[in-house]
Protein backbone atom coordinates (compact mmCIF):
# COMPACT_ATOMS: atom_id res chain seq x y z
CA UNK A 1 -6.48 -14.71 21.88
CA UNK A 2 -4.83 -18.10 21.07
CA UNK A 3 -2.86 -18.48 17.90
CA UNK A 4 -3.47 -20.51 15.45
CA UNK A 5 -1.25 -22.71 13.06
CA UNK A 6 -1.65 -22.62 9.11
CA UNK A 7 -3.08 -25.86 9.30
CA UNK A 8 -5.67 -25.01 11.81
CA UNK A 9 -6.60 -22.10 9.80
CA UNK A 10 -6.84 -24.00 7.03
CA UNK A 11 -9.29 -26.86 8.24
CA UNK A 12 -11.53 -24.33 10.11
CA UNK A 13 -11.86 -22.22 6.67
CA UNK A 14 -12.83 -26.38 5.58
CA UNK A 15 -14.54 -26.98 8.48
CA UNK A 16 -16.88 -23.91 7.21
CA UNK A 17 -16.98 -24.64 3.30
CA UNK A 18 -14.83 -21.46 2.76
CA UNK A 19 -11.89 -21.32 0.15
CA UNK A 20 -8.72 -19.72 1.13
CA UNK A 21 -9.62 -17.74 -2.57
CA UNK A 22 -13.17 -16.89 -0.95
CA UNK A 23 -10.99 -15.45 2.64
CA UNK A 24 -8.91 -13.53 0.66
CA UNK A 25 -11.42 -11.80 -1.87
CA UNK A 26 -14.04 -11.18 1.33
CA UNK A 27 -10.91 -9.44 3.01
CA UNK A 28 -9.63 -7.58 -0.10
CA UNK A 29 -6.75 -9.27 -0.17
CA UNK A 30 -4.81 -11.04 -3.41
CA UNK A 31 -5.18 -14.86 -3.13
CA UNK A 32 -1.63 -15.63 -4.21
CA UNK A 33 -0.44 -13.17 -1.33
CA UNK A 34 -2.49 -15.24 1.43
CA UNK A 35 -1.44 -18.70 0.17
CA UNK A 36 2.22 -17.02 0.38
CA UNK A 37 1.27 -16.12 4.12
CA UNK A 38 0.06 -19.85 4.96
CA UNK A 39 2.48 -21.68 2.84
CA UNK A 40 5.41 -19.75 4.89
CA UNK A 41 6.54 -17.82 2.69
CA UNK A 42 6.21 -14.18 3.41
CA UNK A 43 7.91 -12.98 6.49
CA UNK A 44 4.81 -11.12 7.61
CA UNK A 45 6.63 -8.31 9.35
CA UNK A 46 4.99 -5.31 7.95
CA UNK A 47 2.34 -4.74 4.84
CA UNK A 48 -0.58 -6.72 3.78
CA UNK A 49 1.22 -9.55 5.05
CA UNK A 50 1.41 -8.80 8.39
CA UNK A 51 -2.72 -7.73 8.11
CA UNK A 52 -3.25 -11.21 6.64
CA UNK A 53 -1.43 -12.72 9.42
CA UNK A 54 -3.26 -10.74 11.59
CA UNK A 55 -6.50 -11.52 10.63
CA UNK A 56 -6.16 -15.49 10.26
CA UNK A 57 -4.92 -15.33 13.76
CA UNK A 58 -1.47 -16.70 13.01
CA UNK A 59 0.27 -14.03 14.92
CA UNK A 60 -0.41 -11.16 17.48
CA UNK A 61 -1.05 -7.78 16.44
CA UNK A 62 -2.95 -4.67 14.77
CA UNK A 63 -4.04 -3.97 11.62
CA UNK A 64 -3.30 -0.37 11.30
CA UNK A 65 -5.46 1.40 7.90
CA UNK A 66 -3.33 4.60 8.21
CA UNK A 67 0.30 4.10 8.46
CA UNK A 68 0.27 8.09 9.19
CA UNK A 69 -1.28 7.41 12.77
CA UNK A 70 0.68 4.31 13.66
CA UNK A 71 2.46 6.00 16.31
CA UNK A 72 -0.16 8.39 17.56
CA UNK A 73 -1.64 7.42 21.34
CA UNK A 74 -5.84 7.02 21.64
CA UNK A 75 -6.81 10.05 24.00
């Protein structure tokens, strides 16, 4: 997979007729907190920030939904 910048996220989500406000509500996540994210200014190391990043495709990753089986191994 091929990262993307914030401006190529943001003219493929205009490319598409999609608000950033529509992205973030679709993902359940806070608009103000994904504008933070694109603008550069979350660090996007851990927390919904680091999903968001995630999921735009502006850095590598894995959304984990249980922080209690982060570690385990898939059998």
């Amino acid at each position: 997979m091929s990262l993307r910048t914030a401006a190529q996220v943001r003219e493929e989500l205009k490319s598409k007729g999609v608000s950033i406000t529509q992205w973030a509500i679709a993902n359940k996540f806070s608009p103000n907190l994904v504008f933070e994210v694109l603008g550069g200014r979350k660090k996007c190391i851990r927390g919904q920030a680091h999903d968001i990043a995630v999921k735009l495709g502006l850095k590598q990753g894995e959304v984990c939904s249980n922080p209690a089986t982060a570690l385990q191994q898939a059998a």
